[in-house]
N, C-alpha and C. Protein backbone atom coordinates (compact mmCIF):
# COMPACT_ATOMS: atom_id res chain seq x y z
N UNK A 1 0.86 -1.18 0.00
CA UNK A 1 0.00 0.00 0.00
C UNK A 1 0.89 1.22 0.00
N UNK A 2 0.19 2.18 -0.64
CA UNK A 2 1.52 3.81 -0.45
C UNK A 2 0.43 4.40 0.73
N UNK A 3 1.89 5.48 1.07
CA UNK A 3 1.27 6.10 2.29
C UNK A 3 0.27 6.90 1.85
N UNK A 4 -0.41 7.37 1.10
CA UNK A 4 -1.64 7.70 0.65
C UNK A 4 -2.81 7.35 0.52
N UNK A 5 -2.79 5.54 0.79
CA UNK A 5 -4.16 5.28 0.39
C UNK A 5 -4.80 5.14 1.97
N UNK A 6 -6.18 4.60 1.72
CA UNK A 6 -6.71 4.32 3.02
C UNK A 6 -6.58 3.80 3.37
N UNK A 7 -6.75 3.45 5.08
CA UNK A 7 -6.42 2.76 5.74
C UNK A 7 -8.41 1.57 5.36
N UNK A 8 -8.92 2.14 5.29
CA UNK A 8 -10.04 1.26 4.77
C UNK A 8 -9.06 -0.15 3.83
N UNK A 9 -8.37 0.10 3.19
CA UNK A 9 -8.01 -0.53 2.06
C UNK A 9 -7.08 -1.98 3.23
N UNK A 10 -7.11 -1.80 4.70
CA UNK A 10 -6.67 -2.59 5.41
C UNK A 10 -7.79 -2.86 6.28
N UNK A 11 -8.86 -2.84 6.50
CA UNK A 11 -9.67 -3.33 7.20
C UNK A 11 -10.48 -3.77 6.43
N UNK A 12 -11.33 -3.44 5.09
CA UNK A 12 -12.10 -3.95 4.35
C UNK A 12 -11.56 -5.31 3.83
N UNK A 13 -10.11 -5.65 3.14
CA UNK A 13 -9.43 -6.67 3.39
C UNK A 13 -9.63 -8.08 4.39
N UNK A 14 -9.51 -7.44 5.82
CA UNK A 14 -9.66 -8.64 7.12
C UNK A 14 -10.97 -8.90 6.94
N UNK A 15 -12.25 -7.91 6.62
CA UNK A 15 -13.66 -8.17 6.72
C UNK A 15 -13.91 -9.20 5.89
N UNK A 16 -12.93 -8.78 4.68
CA UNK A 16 -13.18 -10.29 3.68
C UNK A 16 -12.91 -11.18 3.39
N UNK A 17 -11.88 -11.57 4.18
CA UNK A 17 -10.62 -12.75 4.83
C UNK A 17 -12.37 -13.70 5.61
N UNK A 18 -12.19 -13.21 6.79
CA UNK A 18 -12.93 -13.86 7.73
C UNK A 18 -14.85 -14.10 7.05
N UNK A 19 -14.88 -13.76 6.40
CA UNK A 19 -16.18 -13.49 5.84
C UNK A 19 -17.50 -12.45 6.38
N UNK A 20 -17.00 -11.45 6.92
CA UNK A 20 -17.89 -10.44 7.30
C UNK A 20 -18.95 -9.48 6.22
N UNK A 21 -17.93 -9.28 5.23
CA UNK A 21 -18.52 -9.15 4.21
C UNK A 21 -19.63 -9.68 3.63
N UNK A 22 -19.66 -11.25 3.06
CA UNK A 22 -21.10 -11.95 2.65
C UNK A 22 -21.97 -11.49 3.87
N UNK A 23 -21.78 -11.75 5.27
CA UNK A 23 -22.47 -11.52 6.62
C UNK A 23 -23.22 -10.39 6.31
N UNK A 24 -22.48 -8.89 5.97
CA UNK A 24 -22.95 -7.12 6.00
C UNK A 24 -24.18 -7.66 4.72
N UNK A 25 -23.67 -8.05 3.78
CA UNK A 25 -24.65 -8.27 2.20
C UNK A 25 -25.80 -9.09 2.81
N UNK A 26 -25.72 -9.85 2.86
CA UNK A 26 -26.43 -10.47 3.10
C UNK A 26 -27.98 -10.39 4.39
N UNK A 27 -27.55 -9.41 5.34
CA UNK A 27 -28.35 -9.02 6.31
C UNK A 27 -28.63 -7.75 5.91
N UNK A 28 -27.77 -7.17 5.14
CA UNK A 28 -28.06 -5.63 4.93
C UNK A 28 -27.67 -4.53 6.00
N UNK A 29 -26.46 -5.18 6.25
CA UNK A 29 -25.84 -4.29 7.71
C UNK A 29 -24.61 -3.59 6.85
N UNK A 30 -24.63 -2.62 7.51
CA UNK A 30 -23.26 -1.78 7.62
C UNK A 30 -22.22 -1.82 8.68
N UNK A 31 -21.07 -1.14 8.39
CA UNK A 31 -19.93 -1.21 9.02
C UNK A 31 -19.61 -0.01 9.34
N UNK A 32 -18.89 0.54 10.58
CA UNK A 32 -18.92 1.44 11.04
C UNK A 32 -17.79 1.37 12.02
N UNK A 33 -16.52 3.00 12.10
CA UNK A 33 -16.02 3.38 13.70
C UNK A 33 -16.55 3.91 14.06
N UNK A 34 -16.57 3.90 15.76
CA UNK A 34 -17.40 4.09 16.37
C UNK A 34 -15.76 4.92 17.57
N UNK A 35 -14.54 4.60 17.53
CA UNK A 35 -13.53 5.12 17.66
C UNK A 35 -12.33 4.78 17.56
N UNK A 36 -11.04 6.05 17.88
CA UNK A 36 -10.13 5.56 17.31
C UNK A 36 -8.90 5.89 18.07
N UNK A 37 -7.36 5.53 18.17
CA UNK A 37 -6.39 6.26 19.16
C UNK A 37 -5.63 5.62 18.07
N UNK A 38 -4.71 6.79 17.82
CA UNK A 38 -3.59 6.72 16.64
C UNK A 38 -2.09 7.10 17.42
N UNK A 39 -1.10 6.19 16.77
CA UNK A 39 0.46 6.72 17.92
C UNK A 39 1.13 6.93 15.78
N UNK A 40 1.44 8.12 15.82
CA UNK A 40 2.17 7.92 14.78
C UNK A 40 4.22 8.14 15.70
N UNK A 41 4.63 7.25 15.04
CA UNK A 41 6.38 7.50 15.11
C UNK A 41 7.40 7.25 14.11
N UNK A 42 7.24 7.14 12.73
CA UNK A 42 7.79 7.76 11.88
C UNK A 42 7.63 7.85 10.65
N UNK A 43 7.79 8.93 10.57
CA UNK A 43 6.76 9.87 8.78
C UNK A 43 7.28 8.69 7.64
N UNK A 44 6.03 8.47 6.74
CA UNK A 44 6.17 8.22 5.60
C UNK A 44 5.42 9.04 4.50
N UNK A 45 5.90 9.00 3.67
CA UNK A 45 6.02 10.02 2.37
C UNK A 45 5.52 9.93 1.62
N UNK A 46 4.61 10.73 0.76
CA UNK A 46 4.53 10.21 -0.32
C UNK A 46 5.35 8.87 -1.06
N UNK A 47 4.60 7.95 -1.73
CA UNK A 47 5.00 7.50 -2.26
C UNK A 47 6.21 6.32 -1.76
N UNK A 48 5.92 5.80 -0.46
CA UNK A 48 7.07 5.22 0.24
C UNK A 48 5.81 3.93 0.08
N UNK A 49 6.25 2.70 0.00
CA UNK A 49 5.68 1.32 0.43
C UNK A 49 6.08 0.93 1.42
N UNK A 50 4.66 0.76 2.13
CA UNK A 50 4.29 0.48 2.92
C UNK A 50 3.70 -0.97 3.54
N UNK A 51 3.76 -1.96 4.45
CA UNK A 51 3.10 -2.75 4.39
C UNK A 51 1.79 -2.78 5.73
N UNK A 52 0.41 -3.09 5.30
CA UNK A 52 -0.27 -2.94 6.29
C UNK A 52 -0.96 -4.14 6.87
N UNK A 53 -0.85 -3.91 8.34
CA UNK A 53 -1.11 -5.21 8.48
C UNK A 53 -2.57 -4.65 10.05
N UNK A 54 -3.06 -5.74 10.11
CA UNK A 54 -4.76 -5.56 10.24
C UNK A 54 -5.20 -6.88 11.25
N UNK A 55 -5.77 -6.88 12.00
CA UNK A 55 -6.11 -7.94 12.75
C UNK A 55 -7.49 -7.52 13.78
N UNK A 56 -7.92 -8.22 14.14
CA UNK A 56 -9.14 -8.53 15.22
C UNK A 56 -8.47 -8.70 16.67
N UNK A 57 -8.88 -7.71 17.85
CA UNK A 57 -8.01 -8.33 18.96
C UNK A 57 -9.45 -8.62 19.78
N UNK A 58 -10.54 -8.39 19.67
CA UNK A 58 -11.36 -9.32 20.54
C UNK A 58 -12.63 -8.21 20.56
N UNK A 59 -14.07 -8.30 21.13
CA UNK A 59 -15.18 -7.71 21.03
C UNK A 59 -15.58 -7.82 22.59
N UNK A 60 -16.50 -6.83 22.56
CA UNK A 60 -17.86 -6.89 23.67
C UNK A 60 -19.32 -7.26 23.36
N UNK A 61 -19.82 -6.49 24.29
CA UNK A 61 -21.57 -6.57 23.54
C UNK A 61 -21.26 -5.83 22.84
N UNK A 62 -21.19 -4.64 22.60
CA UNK A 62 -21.20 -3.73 21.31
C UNK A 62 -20.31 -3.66 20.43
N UNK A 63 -19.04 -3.90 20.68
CA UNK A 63 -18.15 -3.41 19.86
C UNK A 63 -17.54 -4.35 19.14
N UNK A 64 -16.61 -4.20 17.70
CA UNK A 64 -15.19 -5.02 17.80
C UNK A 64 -13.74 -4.30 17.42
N UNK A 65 -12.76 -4.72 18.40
CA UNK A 65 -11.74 -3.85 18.35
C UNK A 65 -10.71 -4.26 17.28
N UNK A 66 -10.30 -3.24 16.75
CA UNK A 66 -9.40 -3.65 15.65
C UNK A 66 -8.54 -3.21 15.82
N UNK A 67 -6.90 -3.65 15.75
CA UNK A 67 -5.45 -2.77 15.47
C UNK A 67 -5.00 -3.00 14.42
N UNK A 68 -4.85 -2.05 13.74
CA UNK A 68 -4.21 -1.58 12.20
C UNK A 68 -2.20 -0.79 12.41
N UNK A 69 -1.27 -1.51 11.14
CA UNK A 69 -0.27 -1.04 11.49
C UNK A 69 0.05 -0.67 10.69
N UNK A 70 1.29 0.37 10.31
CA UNK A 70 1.89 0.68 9.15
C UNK A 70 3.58 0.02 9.19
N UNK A 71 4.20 -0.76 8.27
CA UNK A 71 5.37 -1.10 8.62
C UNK A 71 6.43 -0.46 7.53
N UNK A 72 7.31 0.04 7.49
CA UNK A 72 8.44 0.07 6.46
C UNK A 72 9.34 -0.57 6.74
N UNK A 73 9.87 -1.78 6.10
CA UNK A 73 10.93 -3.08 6.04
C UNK A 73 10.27 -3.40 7.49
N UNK A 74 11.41 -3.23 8.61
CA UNK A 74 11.11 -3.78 10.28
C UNK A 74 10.91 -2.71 11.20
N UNK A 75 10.82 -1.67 10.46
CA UNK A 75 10.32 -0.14 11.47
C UNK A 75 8.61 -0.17 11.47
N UNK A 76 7.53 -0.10 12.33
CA UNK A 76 6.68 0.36 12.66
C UNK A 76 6.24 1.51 12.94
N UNK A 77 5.47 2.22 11.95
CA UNK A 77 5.57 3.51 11.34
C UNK A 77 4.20 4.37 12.51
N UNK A 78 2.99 3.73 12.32
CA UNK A 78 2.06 3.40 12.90
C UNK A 78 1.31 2.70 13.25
N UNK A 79 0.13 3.05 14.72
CA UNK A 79 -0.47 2.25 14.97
C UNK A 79 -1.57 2.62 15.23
N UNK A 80 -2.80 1.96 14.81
CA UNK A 80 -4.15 2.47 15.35
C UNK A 80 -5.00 0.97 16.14
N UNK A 81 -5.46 2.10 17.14
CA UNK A 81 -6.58 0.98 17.83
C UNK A 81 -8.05 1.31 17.50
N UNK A 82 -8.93 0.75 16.59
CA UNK A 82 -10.37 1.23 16.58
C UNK A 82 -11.35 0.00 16.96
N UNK A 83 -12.51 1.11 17.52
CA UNK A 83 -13.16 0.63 17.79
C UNK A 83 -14.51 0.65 16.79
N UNK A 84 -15.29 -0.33 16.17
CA UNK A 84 -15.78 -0.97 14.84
C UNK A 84 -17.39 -1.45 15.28
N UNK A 85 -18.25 -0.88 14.64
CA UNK A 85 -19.55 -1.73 14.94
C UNK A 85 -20.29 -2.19 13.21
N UNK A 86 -21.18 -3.13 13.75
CA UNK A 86 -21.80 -3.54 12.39
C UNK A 86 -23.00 -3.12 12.99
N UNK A 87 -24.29 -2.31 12.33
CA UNK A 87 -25.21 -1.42 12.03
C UNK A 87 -26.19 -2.30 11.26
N UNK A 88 -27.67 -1.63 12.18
CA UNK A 88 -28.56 -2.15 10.79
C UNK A 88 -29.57 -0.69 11.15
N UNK A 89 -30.84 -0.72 10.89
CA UNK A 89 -31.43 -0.18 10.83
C UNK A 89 -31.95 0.29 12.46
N UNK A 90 -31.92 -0.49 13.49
CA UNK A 90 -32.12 -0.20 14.41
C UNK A 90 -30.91 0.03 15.00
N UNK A 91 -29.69 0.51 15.13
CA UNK A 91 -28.48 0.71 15.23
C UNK A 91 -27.46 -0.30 15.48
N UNK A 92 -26.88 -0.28 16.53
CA UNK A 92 -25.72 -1.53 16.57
C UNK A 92 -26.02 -3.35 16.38
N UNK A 93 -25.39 -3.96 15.83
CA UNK A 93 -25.84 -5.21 15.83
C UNK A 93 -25.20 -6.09 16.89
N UNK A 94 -25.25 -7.00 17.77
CA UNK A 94 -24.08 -7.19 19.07
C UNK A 94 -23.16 -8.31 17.87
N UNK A 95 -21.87 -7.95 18.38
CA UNK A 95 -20.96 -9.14 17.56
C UNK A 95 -21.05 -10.68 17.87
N UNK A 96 -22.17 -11.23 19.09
CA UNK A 96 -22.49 -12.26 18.70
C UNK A 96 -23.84 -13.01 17.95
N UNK A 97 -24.43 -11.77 17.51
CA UNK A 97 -25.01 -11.89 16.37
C UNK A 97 -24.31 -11.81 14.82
N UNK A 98 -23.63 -11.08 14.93
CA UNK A 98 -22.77 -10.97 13.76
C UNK A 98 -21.50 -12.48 13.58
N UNK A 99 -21.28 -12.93 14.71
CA UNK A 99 -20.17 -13.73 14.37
C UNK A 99 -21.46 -15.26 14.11
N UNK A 100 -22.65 -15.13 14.61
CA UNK A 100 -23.43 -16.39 14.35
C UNK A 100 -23.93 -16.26 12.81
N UNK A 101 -23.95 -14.86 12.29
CA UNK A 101 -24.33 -15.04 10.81
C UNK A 101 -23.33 -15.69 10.13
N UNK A 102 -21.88 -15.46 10.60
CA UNK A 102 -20.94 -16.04 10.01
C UNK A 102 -20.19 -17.29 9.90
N UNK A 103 -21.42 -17.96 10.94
CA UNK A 103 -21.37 -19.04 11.09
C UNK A 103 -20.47 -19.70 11.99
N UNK A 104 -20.06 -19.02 13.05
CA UNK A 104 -19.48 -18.85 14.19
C UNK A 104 -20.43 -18.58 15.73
N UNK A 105 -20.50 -19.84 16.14
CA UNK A 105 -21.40 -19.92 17.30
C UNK A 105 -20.87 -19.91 18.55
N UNK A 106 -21.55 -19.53 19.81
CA UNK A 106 -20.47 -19.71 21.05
C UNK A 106 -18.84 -19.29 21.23
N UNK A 107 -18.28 -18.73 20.44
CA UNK A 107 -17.30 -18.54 20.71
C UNK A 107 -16.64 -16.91 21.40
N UNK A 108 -15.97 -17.40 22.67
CA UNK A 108 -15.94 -16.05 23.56
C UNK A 108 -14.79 -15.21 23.04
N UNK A 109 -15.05 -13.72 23.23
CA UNK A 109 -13.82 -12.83 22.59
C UNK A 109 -12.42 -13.73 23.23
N UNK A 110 -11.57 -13.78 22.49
CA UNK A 110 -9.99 -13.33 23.26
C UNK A 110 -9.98 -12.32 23.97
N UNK A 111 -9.41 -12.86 25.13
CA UNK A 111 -8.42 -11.96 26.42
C UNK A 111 -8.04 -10.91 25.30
N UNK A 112 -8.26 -9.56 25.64
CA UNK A 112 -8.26 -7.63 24.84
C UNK A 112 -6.87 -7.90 25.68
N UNK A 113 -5.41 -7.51 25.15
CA UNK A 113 -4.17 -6.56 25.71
C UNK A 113 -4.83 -5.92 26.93
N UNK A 114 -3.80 -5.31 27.96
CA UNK A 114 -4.39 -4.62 28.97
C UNK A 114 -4.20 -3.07 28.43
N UNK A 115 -4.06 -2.47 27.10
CA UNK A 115 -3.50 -1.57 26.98
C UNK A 115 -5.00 -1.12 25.99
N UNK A 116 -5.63 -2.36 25.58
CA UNK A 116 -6.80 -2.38 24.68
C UNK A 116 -8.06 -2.03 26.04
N UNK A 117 -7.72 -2.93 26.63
CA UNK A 117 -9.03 -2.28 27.95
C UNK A 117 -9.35 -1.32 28.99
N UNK A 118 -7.34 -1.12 29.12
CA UNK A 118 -7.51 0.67 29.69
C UNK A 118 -7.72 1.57 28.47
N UNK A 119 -7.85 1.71 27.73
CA UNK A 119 -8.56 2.78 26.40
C UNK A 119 -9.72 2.45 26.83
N UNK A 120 -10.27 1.30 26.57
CA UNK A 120 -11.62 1.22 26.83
C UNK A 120 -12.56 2.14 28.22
N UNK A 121 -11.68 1.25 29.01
CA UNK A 121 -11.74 1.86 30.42
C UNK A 121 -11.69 3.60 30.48
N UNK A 122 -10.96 3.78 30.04
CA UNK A 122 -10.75 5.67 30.18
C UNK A 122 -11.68 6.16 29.35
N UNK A 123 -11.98 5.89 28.20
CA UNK A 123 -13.26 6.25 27.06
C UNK A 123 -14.64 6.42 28.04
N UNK A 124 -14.66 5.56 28.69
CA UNK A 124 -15.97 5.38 29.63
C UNK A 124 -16.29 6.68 30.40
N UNK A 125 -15.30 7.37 30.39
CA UNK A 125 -14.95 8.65 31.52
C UNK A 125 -14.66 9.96 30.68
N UNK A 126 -15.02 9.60 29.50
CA UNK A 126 -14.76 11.04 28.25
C UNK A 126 -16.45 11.30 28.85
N UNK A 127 -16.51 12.69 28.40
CA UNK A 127 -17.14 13.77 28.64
C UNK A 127 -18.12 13.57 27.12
N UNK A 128 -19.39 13.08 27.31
CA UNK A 128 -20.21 13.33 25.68
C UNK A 128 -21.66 13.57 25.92
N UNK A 129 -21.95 14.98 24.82
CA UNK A 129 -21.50 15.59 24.40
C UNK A 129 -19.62 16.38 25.27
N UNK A 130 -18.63 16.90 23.87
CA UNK A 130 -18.16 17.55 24.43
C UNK A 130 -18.47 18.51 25.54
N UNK A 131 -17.72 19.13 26.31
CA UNK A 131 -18.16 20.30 27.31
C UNK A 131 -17.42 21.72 26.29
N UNK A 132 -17.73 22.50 26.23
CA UNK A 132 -17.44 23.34 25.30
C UNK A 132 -17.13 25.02 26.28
């Protein structure tokens, strides 16, 4: 990937690895962040290749958390932690509805990093609406 394109172009990817995709078509759900915490530590450029790499680190009732990376050769450029919902018409869908469309039953999130659940944890304690 160049440092220009989207980072969509790394999560739409995993959605279609695991089969989330047929899942969204098929129910008529959408995909959605819902949030995000970015560490950038070192610039890439126009035009530099990049490799991105994308994974699932585990869900709640509402959510599923994703970390997205940017690599050049063995340097780690960036990192994002988001937080991801699938949507229908009545708003969030819980991800164990979503992982049973996919034909994935009973199965409990993975143990979240402790670095994934204090974000979580501190988010709980943001101020919303902003205070202005």
């Amino acid at each position: 990937m160049d440092a220009g394109e989207s980072p969509d172009l790394g999560r739409i990817p995993l959605a279609q690895r695991v089969g989330l995709i047929r899942a969204l078509a098929r129910n008529r759900w959408g995909l959605t962040m819902a949030g995000a915490t970015v560490m950038y530590r070192k610039r890439v450029r126009m035009f530099d290749r990049v490799e991105t790499r994308s994974r699932a680190l585990g869900w709640d009732d509402k959510f599923i958390y994703l970390e997205q990376s940017m690599w050049k050769g063995d340097t780690c450029t960036s990192h994002v932690l988001y937080r991801s919902a699938v949507t229908d018409k009545n708003g969030i869908v819980a991800p164990a509805r979503v992982l049973s469309a996919m034909g994935i039953e009973d199965i409990p999130s993975p143990d979240m990093p402790d670095w994934v659940t204090g974000w979580i944890e501190a988010d709980r304690h943001r101020p919303w609406p902003p205070e202005m």
